[in-house]
N, C-alpha and C. Protein backbone atom coordinates (compact mmCIF):
# COMPACT_ATOMS: atom_id res chain seq x y z
N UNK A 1 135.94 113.05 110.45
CA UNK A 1 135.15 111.95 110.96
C UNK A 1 135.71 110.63 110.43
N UNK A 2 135.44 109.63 111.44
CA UNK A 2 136.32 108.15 110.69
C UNK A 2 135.19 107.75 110.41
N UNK A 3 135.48 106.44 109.53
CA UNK A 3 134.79 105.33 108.94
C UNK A 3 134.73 103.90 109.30
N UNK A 4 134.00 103.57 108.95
CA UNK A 4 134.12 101.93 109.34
C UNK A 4 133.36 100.87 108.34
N UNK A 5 133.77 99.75 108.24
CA UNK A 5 132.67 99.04 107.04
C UNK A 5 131.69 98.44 107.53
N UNK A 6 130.59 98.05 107.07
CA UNK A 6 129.11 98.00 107.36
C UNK A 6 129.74 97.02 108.30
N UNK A 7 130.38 95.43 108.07
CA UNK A 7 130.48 94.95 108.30
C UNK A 7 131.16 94.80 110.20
N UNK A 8 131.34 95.39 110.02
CA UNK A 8 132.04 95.97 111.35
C UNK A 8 131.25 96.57 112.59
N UNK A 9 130.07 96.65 112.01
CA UNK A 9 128.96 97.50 112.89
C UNK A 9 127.78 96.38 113.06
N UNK A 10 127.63 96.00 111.63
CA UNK A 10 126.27 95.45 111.65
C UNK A 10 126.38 93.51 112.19
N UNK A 11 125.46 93.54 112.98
CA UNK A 11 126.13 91.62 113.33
C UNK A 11 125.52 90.52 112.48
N UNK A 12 124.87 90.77 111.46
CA UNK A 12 124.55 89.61 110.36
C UNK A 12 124.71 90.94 108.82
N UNK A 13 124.99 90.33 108.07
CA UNK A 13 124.52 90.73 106.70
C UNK A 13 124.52 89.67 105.42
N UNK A 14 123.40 89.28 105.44
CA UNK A 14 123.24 88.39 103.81
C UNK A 14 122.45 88.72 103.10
N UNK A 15 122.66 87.60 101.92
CA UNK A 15 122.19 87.65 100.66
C UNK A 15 121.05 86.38 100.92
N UNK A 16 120.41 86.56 99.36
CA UNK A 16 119.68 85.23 99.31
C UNK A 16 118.58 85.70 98.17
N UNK A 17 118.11 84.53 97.30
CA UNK A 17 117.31 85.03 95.87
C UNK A 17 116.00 85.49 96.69
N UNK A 18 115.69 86.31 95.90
CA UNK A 18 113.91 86.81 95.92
C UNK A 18 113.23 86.54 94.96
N UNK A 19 113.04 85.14 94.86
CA UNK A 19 112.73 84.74 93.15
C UNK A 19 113.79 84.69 92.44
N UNK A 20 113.62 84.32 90.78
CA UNK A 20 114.85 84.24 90.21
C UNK A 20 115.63 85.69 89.55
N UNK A 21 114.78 86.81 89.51
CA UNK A 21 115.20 88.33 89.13
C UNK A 21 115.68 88.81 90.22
N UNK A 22 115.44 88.62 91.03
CA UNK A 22 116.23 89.73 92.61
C UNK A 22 116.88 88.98 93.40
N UNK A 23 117.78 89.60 94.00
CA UNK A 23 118.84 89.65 95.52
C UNK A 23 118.22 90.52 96.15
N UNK A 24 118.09 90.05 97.67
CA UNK A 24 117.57 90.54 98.54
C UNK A 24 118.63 90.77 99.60
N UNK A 25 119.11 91.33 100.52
CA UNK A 25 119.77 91.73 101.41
C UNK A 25 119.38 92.12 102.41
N UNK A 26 119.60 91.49 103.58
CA UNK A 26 119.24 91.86 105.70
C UNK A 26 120.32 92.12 106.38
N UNK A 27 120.93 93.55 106.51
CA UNK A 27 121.34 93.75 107.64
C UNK A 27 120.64 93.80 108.96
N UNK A 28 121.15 93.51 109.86
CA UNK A 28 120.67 93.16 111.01
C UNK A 28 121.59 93.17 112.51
N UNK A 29 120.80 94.31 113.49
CA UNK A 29 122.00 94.60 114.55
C UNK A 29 120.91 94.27 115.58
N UNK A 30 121.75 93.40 116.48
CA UNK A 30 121.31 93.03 117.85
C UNK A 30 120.79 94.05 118.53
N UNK A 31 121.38 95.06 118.54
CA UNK A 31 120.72 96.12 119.97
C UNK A 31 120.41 97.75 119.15
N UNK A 32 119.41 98.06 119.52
CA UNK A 32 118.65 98.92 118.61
C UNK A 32 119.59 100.37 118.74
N UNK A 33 120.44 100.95 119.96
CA UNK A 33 121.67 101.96 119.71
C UNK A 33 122.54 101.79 118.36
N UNK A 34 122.93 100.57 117.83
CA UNK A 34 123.89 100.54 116.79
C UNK A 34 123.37 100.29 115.51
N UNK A 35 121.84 99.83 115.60
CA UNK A 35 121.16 100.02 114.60
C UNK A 35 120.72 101.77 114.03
N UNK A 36 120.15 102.16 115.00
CA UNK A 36 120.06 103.92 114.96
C UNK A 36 121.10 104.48 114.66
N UNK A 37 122.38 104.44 115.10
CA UNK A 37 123.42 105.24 114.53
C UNK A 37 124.15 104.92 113.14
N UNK A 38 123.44 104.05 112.58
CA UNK A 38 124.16 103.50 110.76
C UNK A 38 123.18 104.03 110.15
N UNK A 39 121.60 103.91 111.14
CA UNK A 39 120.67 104.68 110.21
C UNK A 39 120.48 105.96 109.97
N UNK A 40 121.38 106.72 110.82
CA UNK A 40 121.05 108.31 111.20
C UNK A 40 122.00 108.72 110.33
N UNK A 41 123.05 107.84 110.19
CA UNK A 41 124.20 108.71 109.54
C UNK A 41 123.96 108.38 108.11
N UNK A 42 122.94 108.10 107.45
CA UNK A 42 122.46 108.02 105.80
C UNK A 42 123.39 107.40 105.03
N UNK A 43 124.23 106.22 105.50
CA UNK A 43 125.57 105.78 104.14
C UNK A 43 124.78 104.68 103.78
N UNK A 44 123.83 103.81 104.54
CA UNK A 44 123.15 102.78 103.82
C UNK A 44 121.64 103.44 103.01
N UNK A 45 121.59 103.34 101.85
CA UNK A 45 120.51 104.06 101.16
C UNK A 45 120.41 103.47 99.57
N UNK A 46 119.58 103.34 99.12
CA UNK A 46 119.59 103.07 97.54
C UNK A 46 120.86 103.54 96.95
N UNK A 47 121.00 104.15 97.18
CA UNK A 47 121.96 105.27 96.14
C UNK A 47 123.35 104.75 96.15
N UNK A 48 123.82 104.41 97.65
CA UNK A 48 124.82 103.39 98.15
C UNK A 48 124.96 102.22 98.05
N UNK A 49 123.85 101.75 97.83
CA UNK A 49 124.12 100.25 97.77
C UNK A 49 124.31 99.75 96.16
N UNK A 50 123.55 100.99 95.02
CA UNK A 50 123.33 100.91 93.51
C UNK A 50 124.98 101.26 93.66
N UNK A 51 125.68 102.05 94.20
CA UNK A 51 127.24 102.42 94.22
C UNK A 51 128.05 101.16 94.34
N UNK A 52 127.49 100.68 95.61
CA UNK A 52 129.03 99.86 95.66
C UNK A 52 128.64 98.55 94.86
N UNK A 53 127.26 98.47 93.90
CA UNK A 53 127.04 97.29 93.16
C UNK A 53 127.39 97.50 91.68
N UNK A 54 127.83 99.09 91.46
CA UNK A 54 127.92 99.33 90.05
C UNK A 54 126.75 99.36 89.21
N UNK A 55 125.37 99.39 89.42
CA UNK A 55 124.35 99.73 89.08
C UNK A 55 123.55 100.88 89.13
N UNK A 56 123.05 100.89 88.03
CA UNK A 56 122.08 102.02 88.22
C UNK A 56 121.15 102.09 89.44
N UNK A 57 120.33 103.27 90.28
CA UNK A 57 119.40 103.45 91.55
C UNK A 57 118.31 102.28 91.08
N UNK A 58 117.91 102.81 89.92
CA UNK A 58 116.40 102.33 89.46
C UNK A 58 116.64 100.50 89.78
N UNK A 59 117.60 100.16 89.75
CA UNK A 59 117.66 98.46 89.61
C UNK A 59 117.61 97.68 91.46
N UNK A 60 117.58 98.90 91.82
CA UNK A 60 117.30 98.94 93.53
C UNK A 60 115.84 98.64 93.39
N UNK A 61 114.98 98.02 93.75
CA UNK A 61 113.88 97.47 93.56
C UNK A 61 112.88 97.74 94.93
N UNK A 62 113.72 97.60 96.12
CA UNK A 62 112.94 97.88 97.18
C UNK A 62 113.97 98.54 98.89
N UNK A 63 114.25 98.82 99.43
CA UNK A 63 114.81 99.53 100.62
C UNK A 63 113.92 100.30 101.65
N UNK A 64 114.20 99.10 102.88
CA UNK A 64 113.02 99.29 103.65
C UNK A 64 113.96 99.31 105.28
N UNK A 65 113.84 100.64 106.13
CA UNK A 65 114.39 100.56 106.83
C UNK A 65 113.16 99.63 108.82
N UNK A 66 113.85 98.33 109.25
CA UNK A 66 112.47 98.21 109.62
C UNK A 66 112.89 98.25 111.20
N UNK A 67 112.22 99.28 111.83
CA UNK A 67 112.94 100.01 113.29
C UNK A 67 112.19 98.73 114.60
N UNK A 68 111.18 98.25 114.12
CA UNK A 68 111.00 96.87 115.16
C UNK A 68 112.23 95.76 115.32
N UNK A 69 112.38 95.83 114.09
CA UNK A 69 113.65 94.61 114.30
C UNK A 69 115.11 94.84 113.69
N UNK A 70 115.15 96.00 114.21
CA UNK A 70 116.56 96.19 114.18
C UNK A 70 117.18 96.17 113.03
N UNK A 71 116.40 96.30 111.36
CA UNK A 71 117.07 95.93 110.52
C UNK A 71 117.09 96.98 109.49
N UNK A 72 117.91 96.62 108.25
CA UNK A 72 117.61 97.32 106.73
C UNK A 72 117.48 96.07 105.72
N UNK A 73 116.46 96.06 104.87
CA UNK A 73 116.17 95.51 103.96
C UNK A 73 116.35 96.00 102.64
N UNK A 74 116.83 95.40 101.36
CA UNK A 74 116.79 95.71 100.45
C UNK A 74 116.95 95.04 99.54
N UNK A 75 116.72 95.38 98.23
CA UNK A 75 116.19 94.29 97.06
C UNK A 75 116.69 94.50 95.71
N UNK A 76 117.45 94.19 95.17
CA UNK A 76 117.95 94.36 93.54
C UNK A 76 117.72 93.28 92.35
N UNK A 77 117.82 94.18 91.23
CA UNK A 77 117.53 93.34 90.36
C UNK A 77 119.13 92.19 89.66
N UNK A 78 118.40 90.87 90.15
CA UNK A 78 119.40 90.01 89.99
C UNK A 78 120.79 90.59 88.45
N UNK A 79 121.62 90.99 88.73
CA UNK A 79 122.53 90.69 87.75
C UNK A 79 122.56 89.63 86.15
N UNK A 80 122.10 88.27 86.90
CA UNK A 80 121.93 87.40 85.82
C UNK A 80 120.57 86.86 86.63
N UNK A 81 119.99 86.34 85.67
CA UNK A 81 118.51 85.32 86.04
C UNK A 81 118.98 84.09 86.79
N UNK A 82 118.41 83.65 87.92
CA UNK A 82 118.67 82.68 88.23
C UNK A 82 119.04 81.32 87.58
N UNK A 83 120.66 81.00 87.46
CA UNK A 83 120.74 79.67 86.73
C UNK A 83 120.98 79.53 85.24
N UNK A 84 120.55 81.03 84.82
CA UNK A 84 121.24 80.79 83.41
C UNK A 84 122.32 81.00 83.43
N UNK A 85 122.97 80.55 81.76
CA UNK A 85 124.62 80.41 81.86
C UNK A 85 125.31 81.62 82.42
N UNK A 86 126.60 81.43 82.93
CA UNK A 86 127.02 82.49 83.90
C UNK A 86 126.80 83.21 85.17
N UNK A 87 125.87 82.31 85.46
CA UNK A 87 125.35 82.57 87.03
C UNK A 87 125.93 81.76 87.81
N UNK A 88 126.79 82.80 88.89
CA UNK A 88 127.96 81.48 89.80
C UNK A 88 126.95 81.87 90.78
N UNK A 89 126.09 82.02 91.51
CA UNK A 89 125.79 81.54 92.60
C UNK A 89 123.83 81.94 92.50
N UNK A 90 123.60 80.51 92.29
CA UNK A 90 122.16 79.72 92.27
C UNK A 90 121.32 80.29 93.64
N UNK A 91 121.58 80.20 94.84
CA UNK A 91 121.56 80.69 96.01
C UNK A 91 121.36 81.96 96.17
N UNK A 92 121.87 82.90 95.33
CA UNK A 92 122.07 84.36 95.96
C UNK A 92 122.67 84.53 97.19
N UNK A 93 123.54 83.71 97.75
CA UNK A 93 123.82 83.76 99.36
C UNK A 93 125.71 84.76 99.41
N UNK A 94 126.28 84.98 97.92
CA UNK A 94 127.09 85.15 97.71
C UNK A 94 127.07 86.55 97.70
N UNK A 95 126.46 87.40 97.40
CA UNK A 95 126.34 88.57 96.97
C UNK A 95 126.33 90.06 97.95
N UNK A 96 126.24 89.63 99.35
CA UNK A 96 126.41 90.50 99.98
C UNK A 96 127.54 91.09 100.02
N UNK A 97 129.23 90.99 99.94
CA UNK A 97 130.15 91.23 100.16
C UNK A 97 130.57 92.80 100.06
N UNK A 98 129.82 93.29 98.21
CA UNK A 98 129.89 94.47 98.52
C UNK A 98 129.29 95.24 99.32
N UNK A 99 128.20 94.88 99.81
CA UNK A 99 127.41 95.83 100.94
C UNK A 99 128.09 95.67 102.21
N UNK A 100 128.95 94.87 102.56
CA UNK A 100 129.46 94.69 103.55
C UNK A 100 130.87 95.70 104.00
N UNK A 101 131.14 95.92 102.61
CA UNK A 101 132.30 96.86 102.80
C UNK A 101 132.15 98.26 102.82
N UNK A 102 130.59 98.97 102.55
CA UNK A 102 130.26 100.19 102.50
C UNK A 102 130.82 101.03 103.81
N UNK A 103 131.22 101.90 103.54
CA UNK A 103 131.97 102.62 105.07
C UNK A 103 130.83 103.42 105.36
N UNK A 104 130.44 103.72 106.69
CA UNK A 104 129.73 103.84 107.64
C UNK A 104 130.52 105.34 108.61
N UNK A 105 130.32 106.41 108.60
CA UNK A 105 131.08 107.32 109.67
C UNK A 105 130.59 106.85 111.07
N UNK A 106 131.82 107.05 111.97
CA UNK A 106 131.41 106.49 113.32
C UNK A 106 131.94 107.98 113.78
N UNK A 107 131.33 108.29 114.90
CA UNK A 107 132.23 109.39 115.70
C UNK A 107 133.58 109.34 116.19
């Protein structure tokens, strides 16, 4: 079976703070066929996303798959606190990249 990266399937994916402890993340696919087939094939999941962030599951905070609007939601615990020293991005708007590269089996 081949692969493909999230990014490649899904037509938005960002970041953005949930408060100053969490990153929040929205994938999001225009037409509900290509949403169903990333969701059927189980590579987006806590477990995957704690993977390609180098974190433990437990720091996955929330993962919500939402079939009205075409999306996956999910929520981690910020890396650094918002704004203290060593925090390059204030925004959280930076942080999707690894979820973007998660490979996805396509038929």
């Amino acid at each position: 079976m081949n692969t493909r990266p999230l990014k490649d399937l899904a037509d938005i994916v960002r970041s953005k703070n949930a408060g100053p402890y969490r990153i929040t993340f929205d994938i999001l696919f225009k037409d509900k066929a290509r949403y169903e087939a990333v969701r059927a094939t189980g590579a987006i999941s806590a477990v995957s996303v704690a993977k390609a962030y180098g974190i433990d599951v437990a720091q996955v905070s929330s993962f919500f798959e939402i079939d009205m609007a075409n999306a996956i939601k999910i929520t981690i615990k910020r890396p650094r606190t918002q704004g203290s020293s060593g925090d390059g991005d204030m925004y959280g708007c930076q942080h999707h990249v690894p979820l973007m590269l998660i490979e996805v089996p396509t038929p």
